[in-house]
Protein backbone atom coordinates (compact mmCIF):
# COMPACT_ATOMS: atom_id res chain seq x y z
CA UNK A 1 -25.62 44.54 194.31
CA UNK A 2 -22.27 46.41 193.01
CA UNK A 3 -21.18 49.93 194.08
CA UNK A 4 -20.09 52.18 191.51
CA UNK A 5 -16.68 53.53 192.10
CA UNK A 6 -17.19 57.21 191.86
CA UNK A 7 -15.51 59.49 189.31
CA UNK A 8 -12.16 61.37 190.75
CA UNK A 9 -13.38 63.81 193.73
CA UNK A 10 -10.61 66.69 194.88
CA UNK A 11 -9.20 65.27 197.63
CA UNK A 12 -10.46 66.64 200.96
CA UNK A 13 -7.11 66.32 202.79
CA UNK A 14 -5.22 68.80 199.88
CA UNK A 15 -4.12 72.15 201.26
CA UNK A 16 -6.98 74.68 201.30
CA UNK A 17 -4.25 77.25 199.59
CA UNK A 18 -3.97 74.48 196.28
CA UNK A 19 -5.64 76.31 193.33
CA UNK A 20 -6.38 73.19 190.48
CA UNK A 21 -6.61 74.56 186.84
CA UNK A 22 -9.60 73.96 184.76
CA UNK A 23 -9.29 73.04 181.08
CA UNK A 24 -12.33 73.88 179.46
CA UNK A 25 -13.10 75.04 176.30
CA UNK A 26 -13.37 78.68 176.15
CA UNK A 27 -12.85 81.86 173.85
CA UNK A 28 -8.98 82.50 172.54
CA UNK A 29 -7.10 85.16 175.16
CA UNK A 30 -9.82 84.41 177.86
CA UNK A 31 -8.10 85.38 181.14
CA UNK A 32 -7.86 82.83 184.21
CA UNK A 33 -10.07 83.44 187.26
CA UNK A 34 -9.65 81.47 190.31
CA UNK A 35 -12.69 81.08 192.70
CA UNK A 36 -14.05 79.41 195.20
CA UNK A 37 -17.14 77.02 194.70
CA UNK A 38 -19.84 76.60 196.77
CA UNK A 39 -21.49 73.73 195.35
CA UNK A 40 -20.47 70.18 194.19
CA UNK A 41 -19.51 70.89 190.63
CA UNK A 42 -18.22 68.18 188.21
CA UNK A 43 -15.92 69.58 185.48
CA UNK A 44 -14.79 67.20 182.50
CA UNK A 45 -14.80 64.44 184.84
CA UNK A 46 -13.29 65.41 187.90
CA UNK A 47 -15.50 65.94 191.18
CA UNK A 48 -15.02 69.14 193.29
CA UNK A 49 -15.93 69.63 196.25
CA UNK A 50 -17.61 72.60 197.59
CA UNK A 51 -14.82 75.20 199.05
CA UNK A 52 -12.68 73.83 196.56
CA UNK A 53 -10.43 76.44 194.67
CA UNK A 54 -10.00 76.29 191.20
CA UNK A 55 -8.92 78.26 188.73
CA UNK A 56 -11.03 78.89 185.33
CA UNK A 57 -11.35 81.27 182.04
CA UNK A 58 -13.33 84.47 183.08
CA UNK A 59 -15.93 83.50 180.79
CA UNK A 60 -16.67 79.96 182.49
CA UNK A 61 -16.31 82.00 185.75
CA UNK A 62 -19.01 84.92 184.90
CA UNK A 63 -21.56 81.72 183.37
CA UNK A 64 -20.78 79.61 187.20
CA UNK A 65 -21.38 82.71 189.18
CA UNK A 66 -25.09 83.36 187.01
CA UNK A 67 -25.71 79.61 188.05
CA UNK A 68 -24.72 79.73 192.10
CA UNK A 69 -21.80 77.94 191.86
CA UNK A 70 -18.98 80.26 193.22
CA UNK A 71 -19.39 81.22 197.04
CA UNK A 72 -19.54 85.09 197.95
CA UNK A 73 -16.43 86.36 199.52
């Protein structure tokens, strides 16, 4: 039996202040967001963890917070 070596994860031991930018496709002159998830969320192959902080176009913000993803504050 093998183990599959999981895609990158957001290290746990990072500051809680470090905000990691998203690249994702998005609309031209989107604005950035930065929020807090509170889910397990894989973007373009990177793992975050939930209470992570990352920062993300307002649009891809507004469609995660429809979908549960970003905690209340």
């Amino acid at each position: 039996m093998t183990t599959r070596n999981l895609t990158k994860t957001a290290a746990p031991e990072a500051p809680a202040d470090e905000v990691k930018t998203v690249h994702v496709t998005s609309a031209l002159g989107a604005g950035m967001e930065t929020i807090t998830l509170s889910h397990h969320l894989n973007i373009e192959g990177i793992s975050y963890l939930p209470g992570a902080k990352v920062r993300v176009p307002s649009d891809y913000a507004r469609r995660l917070r429809r979908q549960g993803y970003v905690a209340r504050t």
